[in-house]
PDB file of N, CA and C in Angstrom:
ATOM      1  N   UNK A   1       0.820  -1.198   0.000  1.00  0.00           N
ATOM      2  CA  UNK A   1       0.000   0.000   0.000  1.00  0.00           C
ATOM      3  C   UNK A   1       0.863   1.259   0.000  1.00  0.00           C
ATOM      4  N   UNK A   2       2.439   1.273   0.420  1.00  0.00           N
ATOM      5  CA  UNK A   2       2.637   2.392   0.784  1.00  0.00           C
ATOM      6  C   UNK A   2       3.279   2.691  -0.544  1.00  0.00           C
ATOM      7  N   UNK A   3       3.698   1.373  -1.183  1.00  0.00           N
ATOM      8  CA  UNK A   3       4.097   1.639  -3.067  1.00  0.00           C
ATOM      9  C   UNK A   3       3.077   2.435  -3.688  1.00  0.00           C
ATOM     10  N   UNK A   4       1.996   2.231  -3.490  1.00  0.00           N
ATOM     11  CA  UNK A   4       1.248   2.749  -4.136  1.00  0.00           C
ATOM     12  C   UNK A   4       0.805   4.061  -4.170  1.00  0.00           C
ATOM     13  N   UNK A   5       0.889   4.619  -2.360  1.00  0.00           N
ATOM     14  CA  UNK A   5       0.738   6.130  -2.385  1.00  0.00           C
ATOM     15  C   UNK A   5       1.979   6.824  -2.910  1.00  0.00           C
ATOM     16  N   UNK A   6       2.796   6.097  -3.274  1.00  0.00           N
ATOM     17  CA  UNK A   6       3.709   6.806  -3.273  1.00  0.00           C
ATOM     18  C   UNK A   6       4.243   7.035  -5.264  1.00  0.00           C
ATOM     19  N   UNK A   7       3.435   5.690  -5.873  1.00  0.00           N
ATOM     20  CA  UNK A   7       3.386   5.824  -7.171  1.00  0.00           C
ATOM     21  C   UNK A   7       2.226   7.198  -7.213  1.00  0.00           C
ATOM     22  N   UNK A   8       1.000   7.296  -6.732  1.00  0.00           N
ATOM     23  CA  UNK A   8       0.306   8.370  -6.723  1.00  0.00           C
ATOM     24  C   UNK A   8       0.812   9.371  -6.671  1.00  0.00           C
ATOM     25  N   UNK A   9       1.705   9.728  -5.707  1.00  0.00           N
ATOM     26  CA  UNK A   9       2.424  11.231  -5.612  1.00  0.00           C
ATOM     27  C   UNK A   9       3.157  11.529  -6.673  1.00  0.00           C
ATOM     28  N   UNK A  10       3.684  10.391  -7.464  1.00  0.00           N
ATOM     29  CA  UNK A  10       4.618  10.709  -8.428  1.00  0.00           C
ATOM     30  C   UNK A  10       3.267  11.370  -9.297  1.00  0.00           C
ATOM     31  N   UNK A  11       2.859  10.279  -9.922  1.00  0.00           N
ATOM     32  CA  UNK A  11       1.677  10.931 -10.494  1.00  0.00           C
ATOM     33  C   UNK A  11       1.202  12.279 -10.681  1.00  0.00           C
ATOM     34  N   UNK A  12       0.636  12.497  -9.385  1.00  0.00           N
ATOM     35  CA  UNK A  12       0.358  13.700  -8.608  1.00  0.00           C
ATOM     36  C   UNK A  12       1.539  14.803  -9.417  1.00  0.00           C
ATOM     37  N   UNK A  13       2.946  14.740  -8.828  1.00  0.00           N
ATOM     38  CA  UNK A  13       4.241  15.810  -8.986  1.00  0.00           C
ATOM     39  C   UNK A  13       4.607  15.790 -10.648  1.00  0.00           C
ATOM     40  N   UNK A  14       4.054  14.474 -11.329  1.00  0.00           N
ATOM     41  CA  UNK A  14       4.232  15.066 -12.855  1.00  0.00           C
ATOM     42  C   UNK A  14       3.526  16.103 -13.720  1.00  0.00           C
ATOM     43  N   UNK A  15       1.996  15.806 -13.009  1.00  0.00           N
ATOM     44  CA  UNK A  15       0.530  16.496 -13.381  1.00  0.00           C
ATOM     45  C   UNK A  15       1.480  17.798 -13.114  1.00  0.00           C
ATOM     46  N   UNK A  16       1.348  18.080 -11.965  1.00  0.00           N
ATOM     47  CA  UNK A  16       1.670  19.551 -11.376  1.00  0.00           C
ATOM     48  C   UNK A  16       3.051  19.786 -12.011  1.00  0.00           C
ATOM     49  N   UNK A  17       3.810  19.568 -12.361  1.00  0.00           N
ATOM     50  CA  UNK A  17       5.022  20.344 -13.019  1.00  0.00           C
ATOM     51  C   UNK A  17       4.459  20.370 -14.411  1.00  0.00           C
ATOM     52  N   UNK A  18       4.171  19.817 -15.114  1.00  0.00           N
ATOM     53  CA  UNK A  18       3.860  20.590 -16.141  1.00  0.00           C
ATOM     54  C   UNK A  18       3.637  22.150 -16.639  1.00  0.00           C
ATOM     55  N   UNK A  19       2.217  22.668 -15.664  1.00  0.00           N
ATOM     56  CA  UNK A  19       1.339  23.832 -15.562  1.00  0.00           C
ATOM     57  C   UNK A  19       2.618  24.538 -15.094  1.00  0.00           C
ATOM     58  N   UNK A  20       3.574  24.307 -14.243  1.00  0.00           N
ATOM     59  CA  UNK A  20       4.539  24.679 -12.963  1.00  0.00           C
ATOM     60  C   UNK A  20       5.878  25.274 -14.519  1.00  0.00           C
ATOM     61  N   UNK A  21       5.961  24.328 -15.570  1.00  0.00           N
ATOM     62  CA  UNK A  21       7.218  24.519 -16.196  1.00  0.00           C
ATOM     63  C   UNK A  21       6.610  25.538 -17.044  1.00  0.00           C
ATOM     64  N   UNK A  22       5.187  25.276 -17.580  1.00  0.00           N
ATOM     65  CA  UNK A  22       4.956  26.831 -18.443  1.00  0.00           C
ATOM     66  C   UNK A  22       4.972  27.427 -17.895  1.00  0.00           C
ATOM     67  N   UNK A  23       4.406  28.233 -16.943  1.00  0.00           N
ATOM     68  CA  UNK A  23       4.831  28.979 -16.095  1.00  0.00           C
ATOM     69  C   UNK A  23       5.764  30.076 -16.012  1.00  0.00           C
ATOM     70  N   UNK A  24       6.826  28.868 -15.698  1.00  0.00           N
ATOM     71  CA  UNK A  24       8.063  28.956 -15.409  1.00  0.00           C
ATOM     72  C   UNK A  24       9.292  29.523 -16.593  1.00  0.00           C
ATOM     73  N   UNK A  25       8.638  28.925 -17.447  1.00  0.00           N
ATOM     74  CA  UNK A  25       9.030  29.220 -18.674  1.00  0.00           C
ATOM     75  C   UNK A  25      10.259  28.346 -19.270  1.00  0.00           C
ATOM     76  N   UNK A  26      10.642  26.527 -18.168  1.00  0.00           N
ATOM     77  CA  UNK A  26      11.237  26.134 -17.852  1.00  0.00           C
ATOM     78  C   UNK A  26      10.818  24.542 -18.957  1.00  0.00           C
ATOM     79  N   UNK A  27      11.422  23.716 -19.213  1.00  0.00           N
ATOM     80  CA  UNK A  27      11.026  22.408 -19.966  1.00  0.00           C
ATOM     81  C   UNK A  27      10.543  21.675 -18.518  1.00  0.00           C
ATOM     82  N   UNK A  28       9.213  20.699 -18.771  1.00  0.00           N
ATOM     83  CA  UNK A  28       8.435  20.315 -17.251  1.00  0.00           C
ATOM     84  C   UNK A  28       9.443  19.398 -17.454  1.00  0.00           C
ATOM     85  N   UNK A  29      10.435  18.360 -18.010  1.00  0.00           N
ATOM     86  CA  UNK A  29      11.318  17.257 -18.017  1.00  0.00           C
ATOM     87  C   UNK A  29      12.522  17.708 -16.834  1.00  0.00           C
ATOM     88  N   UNK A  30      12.390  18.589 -17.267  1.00  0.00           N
ATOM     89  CA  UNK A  30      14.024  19.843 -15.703  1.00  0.00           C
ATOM     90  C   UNK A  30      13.182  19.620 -14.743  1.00  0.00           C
ATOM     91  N   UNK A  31      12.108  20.062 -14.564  1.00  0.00           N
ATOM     92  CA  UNK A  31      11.405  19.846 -13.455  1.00  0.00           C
ATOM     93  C   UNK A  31      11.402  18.777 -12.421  1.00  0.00           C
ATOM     94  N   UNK A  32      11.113  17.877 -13.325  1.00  0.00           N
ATOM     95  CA  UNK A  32      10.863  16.589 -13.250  1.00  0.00           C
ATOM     96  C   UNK A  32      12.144  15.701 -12.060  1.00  0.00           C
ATOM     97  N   UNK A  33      12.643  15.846 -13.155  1.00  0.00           N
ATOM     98  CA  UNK A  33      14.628  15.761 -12.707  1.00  0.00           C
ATOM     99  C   UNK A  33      14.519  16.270 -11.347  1.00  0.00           C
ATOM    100  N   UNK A  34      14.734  18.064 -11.411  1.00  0.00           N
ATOM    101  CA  UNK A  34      15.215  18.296 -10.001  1.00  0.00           C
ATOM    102  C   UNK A  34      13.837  17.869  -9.025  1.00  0.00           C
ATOM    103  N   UNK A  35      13.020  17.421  -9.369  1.00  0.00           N
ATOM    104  CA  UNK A  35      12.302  17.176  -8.118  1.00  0.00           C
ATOM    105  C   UNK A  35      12.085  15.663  -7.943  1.00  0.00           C
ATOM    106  N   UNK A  36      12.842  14.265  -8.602  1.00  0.00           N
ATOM    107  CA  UNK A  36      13.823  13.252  -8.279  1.00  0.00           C
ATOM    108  C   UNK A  36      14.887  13.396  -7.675  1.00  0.00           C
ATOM    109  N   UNK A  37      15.610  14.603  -8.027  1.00  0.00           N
ATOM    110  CA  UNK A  37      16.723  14.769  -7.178  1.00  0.00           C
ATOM    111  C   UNK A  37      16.792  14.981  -5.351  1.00  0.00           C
ATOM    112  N   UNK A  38      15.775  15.755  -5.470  1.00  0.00           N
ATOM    113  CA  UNK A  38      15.032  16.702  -4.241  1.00  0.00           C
ATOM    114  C   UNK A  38      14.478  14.930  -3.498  1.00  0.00           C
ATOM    115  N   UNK A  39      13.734  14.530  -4.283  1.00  0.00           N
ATOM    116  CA  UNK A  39      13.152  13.318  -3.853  1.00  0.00           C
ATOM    117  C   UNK A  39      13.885  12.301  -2.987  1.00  0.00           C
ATOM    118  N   UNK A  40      15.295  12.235  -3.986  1.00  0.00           N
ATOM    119  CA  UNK A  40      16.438  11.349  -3.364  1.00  0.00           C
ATOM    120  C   UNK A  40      17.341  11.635  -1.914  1.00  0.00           C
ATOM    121  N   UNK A  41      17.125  12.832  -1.893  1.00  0.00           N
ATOM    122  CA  UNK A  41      17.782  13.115  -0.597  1.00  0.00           C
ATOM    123  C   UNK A  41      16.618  13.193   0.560  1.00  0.00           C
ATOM    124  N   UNK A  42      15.892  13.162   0.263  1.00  0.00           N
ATOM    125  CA  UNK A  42      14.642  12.781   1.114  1.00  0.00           C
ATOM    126  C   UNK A  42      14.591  11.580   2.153  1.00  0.00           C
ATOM    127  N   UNK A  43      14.462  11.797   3.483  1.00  0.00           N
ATOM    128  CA  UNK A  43      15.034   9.745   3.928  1.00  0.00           C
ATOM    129  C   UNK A  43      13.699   9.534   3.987  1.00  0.00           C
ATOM    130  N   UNK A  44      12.597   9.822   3.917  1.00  0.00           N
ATOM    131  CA  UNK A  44      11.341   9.784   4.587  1.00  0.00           C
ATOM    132  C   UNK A  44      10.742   8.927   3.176  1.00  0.00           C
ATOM    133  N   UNK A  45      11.411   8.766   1.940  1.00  0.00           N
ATOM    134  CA  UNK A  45      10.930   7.893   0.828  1.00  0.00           C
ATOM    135  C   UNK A  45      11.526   7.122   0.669  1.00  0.00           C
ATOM    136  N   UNK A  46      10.715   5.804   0.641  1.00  0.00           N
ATOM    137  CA  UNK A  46      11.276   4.569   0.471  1.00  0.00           C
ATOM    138  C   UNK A  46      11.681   4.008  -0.737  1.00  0.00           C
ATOM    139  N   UNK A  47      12.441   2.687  -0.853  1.00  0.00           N
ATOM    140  CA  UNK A  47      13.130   2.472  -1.935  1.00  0.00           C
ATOM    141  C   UNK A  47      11.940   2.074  -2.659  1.00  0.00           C
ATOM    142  N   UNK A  48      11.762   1.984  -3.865  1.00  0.00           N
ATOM    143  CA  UNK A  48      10.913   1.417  -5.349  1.00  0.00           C
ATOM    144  C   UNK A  48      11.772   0.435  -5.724  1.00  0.00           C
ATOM    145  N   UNK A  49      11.493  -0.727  -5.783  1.00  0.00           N
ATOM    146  CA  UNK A  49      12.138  -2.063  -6.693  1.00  0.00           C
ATOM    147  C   UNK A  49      11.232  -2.340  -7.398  1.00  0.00           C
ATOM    148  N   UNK A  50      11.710  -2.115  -8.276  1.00  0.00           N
ATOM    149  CA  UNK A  50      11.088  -2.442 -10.167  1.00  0.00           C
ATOM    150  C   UNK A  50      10.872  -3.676 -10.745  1.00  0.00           C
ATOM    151  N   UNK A  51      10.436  -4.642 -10.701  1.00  0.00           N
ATOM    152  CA  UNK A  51      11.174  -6.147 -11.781  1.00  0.00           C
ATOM    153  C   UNK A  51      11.490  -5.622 -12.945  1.00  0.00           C
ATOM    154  N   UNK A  52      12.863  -5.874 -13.590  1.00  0.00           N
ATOM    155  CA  UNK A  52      12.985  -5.114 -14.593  1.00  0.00           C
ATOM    156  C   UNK A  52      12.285  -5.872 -15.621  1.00  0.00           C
ATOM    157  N   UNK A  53      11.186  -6.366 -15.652  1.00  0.00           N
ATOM    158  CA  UNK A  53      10.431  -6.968 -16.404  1.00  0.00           C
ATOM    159  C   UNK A  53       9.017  -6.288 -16.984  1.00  0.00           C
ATOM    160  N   UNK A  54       9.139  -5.375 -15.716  1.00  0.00           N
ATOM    161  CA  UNK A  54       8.350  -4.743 -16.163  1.00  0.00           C
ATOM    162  C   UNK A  54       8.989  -3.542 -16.841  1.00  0.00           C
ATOM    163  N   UNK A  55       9.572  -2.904 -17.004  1.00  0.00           N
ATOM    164  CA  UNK A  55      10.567  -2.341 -17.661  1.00  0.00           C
ATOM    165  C   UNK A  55      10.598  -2.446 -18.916  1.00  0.00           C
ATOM    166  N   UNK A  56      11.441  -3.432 -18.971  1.00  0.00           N
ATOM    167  CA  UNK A  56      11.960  -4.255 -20.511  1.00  0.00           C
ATOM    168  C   UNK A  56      11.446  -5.742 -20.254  1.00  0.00           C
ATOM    169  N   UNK A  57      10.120  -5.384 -21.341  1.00  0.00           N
ATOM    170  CA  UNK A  57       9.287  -6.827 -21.412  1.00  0.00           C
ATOM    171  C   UNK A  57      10.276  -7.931 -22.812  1.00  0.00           C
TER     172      UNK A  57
END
């Protein structure tokens, strides 16, 4: 369950950078980035393990 709120937020933080990069006047993909980056130093988010199968079917 907590994968999942947490796939939501991503969700959530792509929607919203978009509107955030016009705006901004910025590409929403930069966005994106620094707020993975921002994400990663975060301890309060847990790791995501992928099967890379789902990935590369």
């Amino acid at each position: 369950m907590e994968q999942m709120a947490l796939l939501l937020l991503l969700l959530l933080g792509a929607v919203v950078t978009v509107p955030l990069g016009d705006r901004l006047g910025l590409p929403a993909p930069v966005l994106m980035t620094l707020a993975g980056i921002a994400m990663a130093f975060t301890p309060f988010v847990p790791n995501v393990d992928i099967p890379p199968e789902i990935i590369l079917p």
